[in-house]
Protein backbone atom coordinates (compact mmCIF):
# COMPACT_ATOMS: atom_id res chain seq x y z
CA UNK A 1 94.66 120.21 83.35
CA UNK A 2 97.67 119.48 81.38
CA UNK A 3 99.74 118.35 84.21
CA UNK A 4 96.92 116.02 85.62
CA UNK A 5 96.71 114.32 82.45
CA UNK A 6 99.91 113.50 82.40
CA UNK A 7 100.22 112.24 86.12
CA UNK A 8 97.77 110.18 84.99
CA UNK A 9 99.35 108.96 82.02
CA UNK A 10 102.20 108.28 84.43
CA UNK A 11 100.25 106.40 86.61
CA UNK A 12 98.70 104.03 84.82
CA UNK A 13 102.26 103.05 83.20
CA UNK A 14 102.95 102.00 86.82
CA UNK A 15 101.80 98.48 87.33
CA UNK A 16 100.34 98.24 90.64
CA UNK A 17 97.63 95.54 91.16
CA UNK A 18 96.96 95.45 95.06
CA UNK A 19 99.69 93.56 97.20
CA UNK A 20 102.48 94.48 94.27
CA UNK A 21 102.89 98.62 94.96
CA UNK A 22 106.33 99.41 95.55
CA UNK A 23 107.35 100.66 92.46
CA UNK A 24 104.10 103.15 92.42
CA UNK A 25 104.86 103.86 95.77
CA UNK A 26 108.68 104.97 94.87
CA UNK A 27 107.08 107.08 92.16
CA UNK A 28 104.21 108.90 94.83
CA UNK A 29 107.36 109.44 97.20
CA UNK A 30 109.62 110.65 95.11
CA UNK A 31 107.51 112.74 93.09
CA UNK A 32 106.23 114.49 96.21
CA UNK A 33 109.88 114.99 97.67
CA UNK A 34 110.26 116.69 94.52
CA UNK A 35 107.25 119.31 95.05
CA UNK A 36 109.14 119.79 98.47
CA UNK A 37 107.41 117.72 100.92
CA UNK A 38 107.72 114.99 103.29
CA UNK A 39 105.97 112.09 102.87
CA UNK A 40 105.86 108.83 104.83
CA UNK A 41 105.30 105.42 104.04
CA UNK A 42 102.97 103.27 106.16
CA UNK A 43 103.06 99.64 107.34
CA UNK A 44 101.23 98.22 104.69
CA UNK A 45 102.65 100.39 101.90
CA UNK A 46 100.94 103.56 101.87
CA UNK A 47 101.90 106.73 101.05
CA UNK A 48 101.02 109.73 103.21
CA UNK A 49 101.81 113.47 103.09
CA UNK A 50 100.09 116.21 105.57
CA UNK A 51 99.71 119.63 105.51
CA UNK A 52 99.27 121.60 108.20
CA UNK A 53 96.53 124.38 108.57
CA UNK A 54 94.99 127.40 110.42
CA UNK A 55 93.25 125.09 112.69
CA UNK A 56 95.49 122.37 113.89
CA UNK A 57 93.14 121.30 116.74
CA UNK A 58 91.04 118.93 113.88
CA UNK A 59 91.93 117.98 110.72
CA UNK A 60 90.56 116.54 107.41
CA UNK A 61 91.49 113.07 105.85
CA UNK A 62 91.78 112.70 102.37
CA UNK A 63 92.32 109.82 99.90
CA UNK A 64 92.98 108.14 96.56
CA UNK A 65 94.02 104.55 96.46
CA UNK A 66 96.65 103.31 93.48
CA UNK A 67 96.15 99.84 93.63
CA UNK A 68 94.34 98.37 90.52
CA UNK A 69 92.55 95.31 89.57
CA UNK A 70 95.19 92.48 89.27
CA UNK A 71 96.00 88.37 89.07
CA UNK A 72 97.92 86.25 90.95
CA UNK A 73 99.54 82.80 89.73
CA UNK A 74 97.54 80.47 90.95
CA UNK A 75 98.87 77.19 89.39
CA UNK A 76 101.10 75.94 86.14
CA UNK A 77 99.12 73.97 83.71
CA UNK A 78 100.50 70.56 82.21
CA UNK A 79 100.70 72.50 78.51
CA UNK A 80 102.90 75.27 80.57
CA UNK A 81 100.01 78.27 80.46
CA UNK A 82 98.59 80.21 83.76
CA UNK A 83 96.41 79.64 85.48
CA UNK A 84 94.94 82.43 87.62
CA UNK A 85 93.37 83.65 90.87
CA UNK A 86 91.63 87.08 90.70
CA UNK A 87 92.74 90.42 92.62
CA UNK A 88 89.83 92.74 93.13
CA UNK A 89 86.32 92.06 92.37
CA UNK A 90 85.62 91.72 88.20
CA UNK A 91 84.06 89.07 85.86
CA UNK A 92 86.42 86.96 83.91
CA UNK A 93 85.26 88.39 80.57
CA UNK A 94 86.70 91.72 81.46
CA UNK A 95 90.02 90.82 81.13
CA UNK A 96 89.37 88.62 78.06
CA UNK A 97 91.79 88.95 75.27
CA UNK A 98 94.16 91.10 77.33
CA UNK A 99 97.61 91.54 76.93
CA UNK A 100 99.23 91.45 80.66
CA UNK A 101 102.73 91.09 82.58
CA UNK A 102 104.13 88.19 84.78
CA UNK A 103 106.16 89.87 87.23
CA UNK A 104 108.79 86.76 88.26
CA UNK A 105 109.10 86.90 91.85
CA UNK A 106 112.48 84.80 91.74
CA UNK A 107 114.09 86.73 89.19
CA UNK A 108 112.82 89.73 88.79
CA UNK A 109 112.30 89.46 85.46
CA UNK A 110 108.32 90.63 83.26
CA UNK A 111 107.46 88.67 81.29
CA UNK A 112 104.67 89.54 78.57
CA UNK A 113 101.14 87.29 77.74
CA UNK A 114 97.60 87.31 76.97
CA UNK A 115 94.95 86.02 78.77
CA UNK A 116 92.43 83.66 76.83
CA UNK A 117 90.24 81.49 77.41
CA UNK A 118 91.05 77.81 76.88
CA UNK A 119 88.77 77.61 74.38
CA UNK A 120 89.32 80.17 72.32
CA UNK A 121 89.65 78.59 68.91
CA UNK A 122 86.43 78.91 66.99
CA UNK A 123 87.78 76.54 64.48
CA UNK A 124 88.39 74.02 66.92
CA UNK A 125 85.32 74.36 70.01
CA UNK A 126 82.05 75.36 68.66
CA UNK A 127 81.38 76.51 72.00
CA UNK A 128 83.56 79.20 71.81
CA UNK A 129 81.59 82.18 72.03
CA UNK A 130 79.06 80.74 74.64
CA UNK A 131 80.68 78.59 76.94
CA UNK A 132 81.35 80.38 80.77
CA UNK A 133 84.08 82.33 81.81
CA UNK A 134 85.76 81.03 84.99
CA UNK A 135 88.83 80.40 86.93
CA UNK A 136 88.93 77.00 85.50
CA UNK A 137 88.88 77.79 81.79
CA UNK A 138 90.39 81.25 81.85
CA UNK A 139 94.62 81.33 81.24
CA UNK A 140 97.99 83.34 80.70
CA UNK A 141 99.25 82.52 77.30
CA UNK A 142 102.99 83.48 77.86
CA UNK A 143 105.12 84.83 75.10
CA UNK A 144 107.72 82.76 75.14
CA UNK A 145 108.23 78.94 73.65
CA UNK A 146 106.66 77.10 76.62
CA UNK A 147 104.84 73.74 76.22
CA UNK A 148 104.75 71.98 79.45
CA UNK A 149 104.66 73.22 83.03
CA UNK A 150 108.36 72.13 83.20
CA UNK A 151 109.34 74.59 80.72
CA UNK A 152 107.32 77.15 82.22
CA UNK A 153 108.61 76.58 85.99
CA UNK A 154 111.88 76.80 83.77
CA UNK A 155 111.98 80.53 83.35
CA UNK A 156 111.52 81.03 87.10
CA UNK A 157 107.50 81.17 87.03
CA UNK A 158 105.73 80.12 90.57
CA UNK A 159 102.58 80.41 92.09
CA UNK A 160 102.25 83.91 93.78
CA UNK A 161 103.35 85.85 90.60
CA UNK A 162 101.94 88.83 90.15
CA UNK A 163 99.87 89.35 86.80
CA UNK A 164 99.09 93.16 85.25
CA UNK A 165 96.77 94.53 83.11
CA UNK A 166 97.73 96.27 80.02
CA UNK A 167 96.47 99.66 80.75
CA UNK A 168 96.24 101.16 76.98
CA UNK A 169 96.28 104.41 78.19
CA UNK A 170 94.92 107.23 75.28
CA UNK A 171 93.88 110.66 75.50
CA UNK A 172 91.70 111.76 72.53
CA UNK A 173 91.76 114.73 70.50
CA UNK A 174 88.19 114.90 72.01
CA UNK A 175 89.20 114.97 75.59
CA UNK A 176 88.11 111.66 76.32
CA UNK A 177 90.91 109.44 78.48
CA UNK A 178 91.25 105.58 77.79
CA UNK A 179 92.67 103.29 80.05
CA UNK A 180 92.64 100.41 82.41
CA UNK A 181 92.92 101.63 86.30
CA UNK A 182 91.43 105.29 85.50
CA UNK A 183 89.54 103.91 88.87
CA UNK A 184 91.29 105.32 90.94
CA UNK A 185 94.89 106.76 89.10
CA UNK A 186 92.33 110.08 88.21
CA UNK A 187 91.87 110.78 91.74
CA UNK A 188 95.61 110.11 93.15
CA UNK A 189 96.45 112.47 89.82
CA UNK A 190 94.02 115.18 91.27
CA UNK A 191 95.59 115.19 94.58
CA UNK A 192 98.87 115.36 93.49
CA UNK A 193 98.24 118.18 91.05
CA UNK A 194 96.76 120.05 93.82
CA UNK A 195 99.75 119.32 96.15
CA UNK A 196 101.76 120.73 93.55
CA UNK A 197 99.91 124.04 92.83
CA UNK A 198 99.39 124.43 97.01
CA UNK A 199 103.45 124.04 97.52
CA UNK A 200 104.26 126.36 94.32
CA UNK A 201 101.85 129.07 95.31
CA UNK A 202 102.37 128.69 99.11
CA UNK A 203 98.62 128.13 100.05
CA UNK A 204 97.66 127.97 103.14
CA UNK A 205 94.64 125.22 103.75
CA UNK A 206 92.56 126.56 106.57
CA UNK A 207 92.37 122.54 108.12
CA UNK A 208 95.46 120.88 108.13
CA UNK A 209 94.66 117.84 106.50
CA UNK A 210 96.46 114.60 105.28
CA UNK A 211 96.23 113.55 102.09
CA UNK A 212 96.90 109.42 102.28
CA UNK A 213 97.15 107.34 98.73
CA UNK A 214 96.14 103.87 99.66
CA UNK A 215 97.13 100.53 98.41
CA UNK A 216 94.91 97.99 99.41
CA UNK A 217 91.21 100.02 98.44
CA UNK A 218 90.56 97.28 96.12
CA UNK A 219 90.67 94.31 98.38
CA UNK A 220 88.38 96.19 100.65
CA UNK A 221 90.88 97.07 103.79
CA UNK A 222 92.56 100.48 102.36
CA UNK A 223 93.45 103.48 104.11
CA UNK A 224 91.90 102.67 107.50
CA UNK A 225 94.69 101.81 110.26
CA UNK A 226 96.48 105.18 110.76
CA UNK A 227 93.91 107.79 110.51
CA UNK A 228 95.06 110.63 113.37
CA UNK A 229 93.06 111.18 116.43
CA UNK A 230 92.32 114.82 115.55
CA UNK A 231 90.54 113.78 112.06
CA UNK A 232 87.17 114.30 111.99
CA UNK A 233 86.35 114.69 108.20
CA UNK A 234 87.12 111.77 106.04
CA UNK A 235 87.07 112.58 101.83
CA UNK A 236 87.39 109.41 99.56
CA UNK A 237 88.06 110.90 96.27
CA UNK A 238 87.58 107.77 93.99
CA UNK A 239 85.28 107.25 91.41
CA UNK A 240 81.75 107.68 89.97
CA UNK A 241 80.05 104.65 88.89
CA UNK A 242 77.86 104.73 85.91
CA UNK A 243 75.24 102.88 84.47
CA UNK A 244 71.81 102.03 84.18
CA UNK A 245 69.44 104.08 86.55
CA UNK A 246 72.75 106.03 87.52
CA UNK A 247 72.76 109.61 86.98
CA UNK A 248 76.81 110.03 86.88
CA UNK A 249 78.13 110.93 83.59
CA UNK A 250 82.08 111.49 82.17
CA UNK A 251 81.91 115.42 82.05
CA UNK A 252 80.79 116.19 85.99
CA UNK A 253 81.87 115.43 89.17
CA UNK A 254 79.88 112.82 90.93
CA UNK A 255 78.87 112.95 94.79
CA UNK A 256 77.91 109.49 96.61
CA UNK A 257 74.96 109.93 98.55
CA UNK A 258 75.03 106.00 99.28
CA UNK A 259 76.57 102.63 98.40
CA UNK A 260 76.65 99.20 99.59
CA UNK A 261 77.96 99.91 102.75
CA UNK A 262 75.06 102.41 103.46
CA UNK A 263 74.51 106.45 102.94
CA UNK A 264 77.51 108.68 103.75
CA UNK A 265 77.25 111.46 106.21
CA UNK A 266 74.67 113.76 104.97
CA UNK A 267 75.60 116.96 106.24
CA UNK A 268 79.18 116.48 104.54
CA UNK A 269 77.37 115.76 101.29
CA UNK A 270 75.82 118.95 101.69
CA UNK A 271 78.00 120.96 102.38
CA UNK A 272 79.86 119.28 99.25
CA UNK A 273 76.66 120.43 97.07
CA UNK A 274 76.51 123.78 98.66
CA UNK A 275 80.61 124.30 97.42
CA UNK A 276 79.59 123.50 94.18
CA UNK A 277 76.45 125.25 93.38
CA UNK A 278 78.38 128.38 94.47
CA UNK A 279 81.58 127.93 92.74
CA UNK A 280 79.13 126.58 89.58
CA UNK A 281 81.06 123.49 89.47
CA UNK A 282 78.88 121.13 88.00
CA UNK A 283 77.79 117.71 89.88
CA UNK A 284 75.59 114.95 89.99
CA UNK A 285 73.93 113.14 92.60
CA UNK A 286 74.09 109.31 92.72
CA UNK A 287 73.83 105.85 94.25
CA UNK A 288 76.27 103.12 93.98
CA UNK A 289 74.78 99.85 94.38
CA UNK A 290 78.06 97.31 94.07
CA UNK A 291 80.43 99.58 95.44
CA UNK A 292 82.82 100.27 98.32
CA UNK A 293 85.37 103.29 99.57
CA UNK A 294 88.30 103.93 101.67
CA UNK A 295 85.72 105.52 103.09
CA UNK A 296 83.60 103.35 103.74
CA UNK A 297 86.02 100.84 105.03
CA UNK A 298 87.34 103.20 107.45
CA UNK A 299 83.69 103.11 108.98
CA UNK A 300 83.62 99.56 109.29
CA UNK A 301 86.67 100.01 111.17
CA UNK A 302 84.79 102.03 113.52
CA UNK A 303 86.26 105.45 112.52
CA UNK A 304 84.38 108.26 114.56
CA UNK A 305 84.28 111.05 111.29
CA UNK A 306 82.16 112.19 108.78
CA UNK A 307 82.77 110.50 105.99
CA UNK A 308 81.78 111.53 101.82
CA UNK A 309 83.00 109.76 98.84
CA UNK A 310 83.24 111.95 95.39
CA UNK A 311 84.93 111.20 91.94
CA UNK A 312 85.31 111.53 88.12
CA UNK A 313 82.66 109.41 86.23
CA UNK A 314 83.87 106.14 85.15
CA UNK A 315 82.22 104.16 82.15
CA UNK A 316 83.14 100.87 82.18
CA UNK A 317 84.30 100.82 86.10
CA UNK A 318 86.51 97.48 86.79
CA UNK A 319 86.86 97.25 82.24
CA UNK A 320 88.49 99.03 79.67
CA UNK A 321 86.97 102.45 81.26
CA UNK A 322 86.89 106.05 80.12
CA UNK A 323 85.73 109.57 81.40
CA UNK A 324 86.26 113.02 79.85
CA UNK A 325 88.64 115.92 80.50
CA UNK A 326 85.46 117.63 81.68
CA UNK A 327 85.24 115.26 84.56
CA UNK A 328 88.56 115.33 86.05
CA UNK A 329 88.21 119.32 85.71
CA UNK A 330 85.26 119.22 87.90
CA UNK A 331 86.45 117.04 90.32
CA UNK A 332 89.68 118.53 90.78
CA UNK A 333 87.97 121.92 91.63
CA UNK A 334 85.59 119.86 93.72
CA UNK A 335 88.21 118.73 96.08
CA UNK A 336 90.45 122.19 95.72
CA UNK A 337 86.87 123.95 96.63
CA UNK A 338 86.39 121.22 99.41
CA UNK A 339 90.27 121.77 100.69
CA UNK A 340 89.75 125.36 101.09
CA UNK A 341 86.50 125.51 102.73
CA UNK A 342 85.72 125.73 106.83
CA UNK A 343 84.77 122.46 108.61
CA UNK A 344 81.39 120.97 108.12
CA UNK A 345 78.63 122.02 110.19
């Protein structure tokens, strides 16, 4: 597991809320190049890599998106701050208080801030701790001696800016991992720990299958337009959402059985639950009530496949989230299993 911590400590160090991936989509391609393959970048900024197995007549389709949660400049204000437009679906409070990057289209240039609310002063609005979070009151306090919008437009600052999240990345002496964008840099880590170890020990997958890291998963459209004819399995490996009346938990691998979008294919979850009651991986069961896939996009598309969605559990999905070392374990020998198993019935 050492080596999939750290591709997810490398990860998250990428910022890459959706619509601003390039520079995680250099590091995907050139990190794969190194393990010896071949990958190819799509239209819309994917990055895609396929092996080819024993049976070449159908194949499997596989995916773990690396776009994150995000902002967007969506005007100056008169006393030069930010004001912003969301990316991905979160309340305002759970990016309250933090520290983020303006990525200046025009120049190139980061440049560091926090995001506040306007009224954050409890000296000064006695509403402080009560009034409501919105796009109206919520801004980017920049780090740098700005006090009007013309001093702000001064450093090259214009609507359309991308804004990341400080990801605060930790790994505990306890085996717990900290971070921002866990959802879904765990899974893309999996995969390309497992593309790794199949290249070094020359495995042979008995499906060929492609394994496609998305960039637009959280905006709802990800890895849907170039899915090959032959496909006929479709694995989201993303993340398990947990929660109230959810059974997913940070130290097992969680299988959807249904989220908003409807149930999955249930023969595919079976066979998924078969895999790991006899390799004694252990799982859970669960529903996802607010919640959409790669996946499940691709069946809104009209994709003609089975589809299943598994993952790590994620506390604190679309927040300052965590899961456990025992997690991404199970998962990773969820998919491996999955990789190395015959086609579903």
């Amino acid at each position: 597991m050492n080596q999939t911590v750290e591709y997810i400590k490398e990860l998250t160090a990428i910022a890459s809320p959706t619509g601003f991936t390039r520079d995680i989509a250099d590091y995907l391609v050139k990190t794969l190049e190194g393990f010896g393959y071949q990958p190819v970048r799509t239209a819309k900024g994917g990055v895609n890599v396929t092996i080819k197995g024993q049976n070449n007549e159908e194949h499997r389709y596989v995916t773990a998106h690396v776009d994150t949660l995000g902002a967007i400049v969506r005007a100056v204000k008169p006393a030069g701050r930010l004001k912003l437009d969301r990316i991905g679906g979160f309340p305002w409070n759970m990016i309250e208080g933090e520290n983020c990057t303006v990525h200046v289209a025009s120049t190139g240039q980061k440049l560091s801030g926090t995001i506040l609310i306007h009224q954050t002063s409890c000296h000064v609005y006695k509403d402080a701790g009560i009034v409501e979070r919105t796009q109206d009151n919520m801004e980017v306090r920049l780090d740098a001696k700005v006090t009007s919008e013309k001093e702000t437009r001064a450093l090259g600052i214009e609507v359309g800016d991308f804004i990341s999240f400080d990801p605060r990345t930790v790994v505990t002496e306890t085996g717990f991992i900290k971070s921002r964008h866990l959802d879904d840099k765990v899974s893309a880590a999996i995969l390309l720990n497992l593309l790794r170890i199949y290249k070094e020990e020359k495995i042979e997958l008995p499906v060929t299958t492609h394994f496609a890291f998305s960039v637009f998963e959280e905006v709802g459209h990800g890895a849907n337009s170039n899915i090959p004819a032959q496909v006929v399995e479709y694995l989201a490996v993303d993340m398990g959402a947990m929660g109230d009346d959810q059974q997913t938990d940070e130290y097992t691998v969680s299988i959807c059985v249904k989220d908003a979008s409807g149930p999955y294919h249930y023969d595919f979850r079976q066979h998924l639950v078969g895999l790991a009651k006899e390799q004694d991986i252990p799982f859970k069961l669960d529903i996802y009530p607010f919640y959409g896939s790669d996946a499940s996009a691709a069946m809104s598309a009209g994709a003609e496949v089975k589809h299943a969605l598994l993952g790590a559990g994620i506390e604190s999905s679309h927040s300052y989230e965590r899961t456990h070392i025992d997690s991404v374990v199970a998962t990773e020998r969820m998919v491996d299993a999955y990789l190395k198993s015959a086609l579903v019935d």
